[in-house]
C-alpha atoms as a PDB file:
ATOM      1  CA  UNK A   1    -103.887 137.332  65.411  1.00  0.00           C
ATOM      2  CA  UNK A   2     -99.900 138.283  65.292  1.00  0.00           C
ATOM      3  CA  UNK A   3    -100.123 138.766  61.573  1.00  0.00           C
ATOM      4  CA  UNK A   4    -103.488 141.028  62.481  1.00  0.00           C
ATOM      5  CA  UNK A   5    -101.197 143.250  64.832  1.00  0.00           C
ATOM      6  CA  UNK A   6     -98.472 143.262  63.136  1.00  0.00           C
ATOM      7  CA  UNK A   7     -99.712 147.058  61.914  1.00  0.00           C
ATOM      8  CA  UNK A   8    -100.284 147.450  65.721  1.00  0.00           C
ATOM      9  CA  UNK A   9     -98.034 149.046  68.734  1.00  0.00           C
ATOM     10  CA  UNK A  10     -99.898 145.808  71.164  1.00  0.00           C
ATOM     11  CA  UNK A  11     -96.952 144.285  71.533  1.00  0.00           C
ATOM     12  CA  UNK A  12     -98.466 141.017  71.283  1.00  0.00           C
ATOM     13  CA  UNK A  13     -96.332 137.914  70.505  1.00  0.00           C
ATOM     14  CA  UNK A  14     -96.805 134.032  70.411  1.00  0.00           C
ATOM     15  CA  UNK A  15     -94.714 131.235  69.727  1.00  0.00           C
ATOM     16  CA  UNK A  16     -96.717 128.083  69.218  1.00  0.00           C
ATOM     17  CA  UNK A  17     -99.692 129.642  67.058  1.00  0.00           C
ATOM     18  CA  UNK A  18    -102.067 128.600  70.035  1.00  0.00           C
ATOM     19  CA  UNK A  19    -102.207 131.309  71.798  1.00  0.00           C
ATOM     20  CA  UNK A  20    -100.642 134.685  71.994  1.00  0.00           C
ATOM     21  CA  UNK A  21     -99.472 137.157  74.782  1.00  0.00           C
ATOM     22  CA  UNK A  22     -99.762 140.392  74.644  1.00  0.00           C
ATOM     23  CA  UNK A  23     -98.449 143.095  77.409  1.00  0.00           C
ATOM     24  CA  UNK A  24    -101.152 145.257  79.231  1.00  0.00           C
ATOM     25  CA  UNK A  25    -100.906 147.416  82.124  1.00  0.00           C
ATOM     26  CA  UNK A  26    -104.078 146.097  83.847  1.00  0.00           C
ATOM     27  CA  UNK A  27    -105.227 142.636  83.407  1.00  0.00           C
ATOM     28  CA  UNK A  28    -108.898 142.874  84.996  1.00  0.00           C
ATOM     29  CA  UNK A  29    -109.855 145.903  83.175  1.00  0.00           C
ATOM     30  CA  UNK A  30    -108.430 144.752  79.870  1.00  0.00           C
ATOM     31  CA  UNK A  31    -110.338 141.627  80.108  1.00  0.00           C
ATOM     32  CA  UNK A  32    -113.508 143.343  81.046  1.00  0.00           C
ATOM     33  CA  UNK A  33    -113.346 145.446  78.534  1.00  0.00           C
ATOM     34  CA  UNK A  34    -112.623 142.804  75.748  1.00  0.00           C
ATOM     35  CA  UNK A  35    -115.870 140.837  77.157  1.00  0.00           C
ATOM     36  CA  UNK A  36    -117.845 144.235  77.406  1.00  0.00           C
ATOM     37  CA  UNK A  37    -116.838 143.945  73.591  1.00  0.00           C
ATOM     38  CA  UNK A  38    -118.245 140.336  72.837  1.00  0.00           C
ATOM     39  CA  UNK A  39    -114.388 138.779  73.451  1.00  0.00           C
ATOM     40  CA  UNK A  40    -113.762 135.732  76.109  1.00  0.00           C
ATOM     41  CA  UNK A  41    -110.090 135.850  76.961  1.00  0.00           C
ATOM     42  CA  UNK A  42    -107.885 135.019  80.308  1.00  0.00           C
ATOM     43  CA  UNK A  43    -106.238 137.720  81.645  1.00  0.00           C
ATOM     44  CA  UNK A  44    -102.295 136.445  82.617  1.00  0.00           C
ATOM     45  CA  UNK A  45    -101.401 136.226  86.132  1.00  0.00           C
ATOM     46  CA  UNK A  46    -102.247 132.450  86.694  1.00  0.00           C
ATOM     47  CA  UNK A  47     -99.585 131.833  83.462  1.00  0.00           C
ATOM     48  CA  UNK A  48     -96.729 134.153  84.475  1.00  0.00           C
ATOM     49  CA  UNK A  49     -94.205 134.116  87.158  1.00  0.00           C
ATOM     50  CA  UNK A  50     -91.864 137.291  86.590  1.00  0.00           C
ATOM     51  CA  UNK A  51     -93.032 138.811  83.550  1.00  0.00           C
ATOM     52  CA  UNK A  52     -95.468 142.088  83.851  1.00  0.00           C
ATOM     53  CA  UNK A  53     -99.326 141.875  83.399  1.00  0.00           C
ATOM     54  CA  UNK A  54    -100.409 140.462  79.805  1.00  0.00           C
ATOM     55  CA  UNK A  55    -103.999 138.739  78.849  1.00  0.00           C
ATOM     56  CA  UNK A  56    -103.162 135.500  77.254  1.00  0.00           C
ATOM     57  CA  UNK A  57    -105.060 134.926  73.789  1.00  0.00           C
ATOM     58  CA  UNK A  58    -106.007 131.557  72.366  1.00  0.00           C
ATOM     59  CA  UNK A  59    -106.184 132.241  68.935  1.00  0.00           C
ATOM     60  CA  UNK A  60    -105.697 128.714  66.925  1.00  0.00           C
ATOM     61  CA  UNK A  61    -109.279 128.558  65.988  1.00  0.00           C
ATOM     62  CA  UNK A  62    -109.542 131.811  65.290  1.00  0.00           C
ATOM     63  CA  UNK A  63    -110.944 132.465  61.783  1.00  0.00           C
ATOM     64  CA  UNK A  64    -108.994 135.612  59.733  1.00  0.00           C
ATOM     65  CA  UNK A  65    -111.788 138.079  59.565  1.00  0.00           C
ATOM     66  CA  UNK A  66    -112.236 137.937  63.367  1.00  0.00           C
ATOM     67  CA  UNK A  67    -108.688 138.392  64.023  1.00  0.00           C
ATOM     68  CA  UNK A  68    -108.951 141.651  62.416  1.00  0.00           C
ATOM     69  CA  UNK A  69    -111.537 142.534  63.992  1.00  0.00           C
ATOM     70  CA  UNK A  70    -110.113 141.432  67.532  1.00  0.00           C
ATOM     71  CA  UNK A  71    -106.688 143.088  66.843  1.00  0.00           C
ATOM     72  CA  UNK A  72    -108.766 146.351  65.991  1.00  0.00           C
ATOM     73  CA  UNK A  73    -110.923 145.950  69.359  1.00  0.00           C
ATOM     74  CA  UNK A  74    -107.712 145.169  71.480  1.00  0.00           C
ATOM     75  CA  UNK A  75    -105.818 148.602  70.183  1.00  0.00           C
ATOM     76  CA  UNK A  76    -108.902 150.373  70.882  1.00  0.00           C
ATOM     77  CA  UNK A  77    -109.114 148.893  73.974  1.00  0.00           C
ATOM     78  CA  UNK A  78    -105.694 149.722  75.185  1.00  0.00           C
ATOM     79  CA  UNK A  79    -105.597 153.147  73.400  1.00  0.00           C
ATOM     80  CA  UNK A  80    -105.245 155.350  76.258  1.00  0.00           C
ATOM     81  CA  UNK A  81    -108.399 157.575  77.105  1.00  0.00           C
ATOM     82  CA  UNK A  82    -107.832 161.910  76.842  1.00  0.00           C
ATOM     83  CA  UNK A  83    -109.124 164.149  79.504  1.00  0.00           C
ATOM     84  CA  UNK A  84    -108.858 161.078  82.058  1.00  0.00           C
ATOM     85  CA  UNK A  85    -106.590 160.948  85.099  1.00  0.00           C
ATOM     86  CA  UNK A  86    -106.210 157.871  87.263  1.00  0.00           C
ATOM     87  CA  UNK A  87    -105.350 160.515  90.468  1.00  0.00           C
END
């Protein structure tokens, strides 16, 4: 998965190759969205203590080609939507 964002503006970093974090700026929707899209992950707050909302991806069985196609769902995802105001 980093190597399948690295083309991306997620933000989305790891250490460990387990899992990786990336940044979002709502953790329920983004996760809703991602299983609305066939993907299962956790969104962050139970792993974090100051750090700002993220959804926390476990990605070390995680085969290439779906990588890709999960790094390409996740930018859509958290492409922000024209013509819609949250006001």
């Amino acid at each position: 998965m980093p190597g399948a964002s690295r083309g991306s503006s997620t933000g989305a970093s790891g250490r460990s190759g387990l899992n990786v974090w990336v940044p979002v700026a709502e953790e329920a929707a983004t996760v809703m969205r991602l299983a609305s899209a066939g993907w299962a992950v956790r969104a962050g707050e139970r792993y974090r203590l100051k750090s700002p909302p993220a959804i926390r991806v476990t990605v070390s069985a995680l085969p290439e080609a779906e990588s890709e196609r999960f790094a390409s769902d996740l930018a859509r995802i958290l492409k922000p939507i024209r013509g819609v105001s949250s006001a």
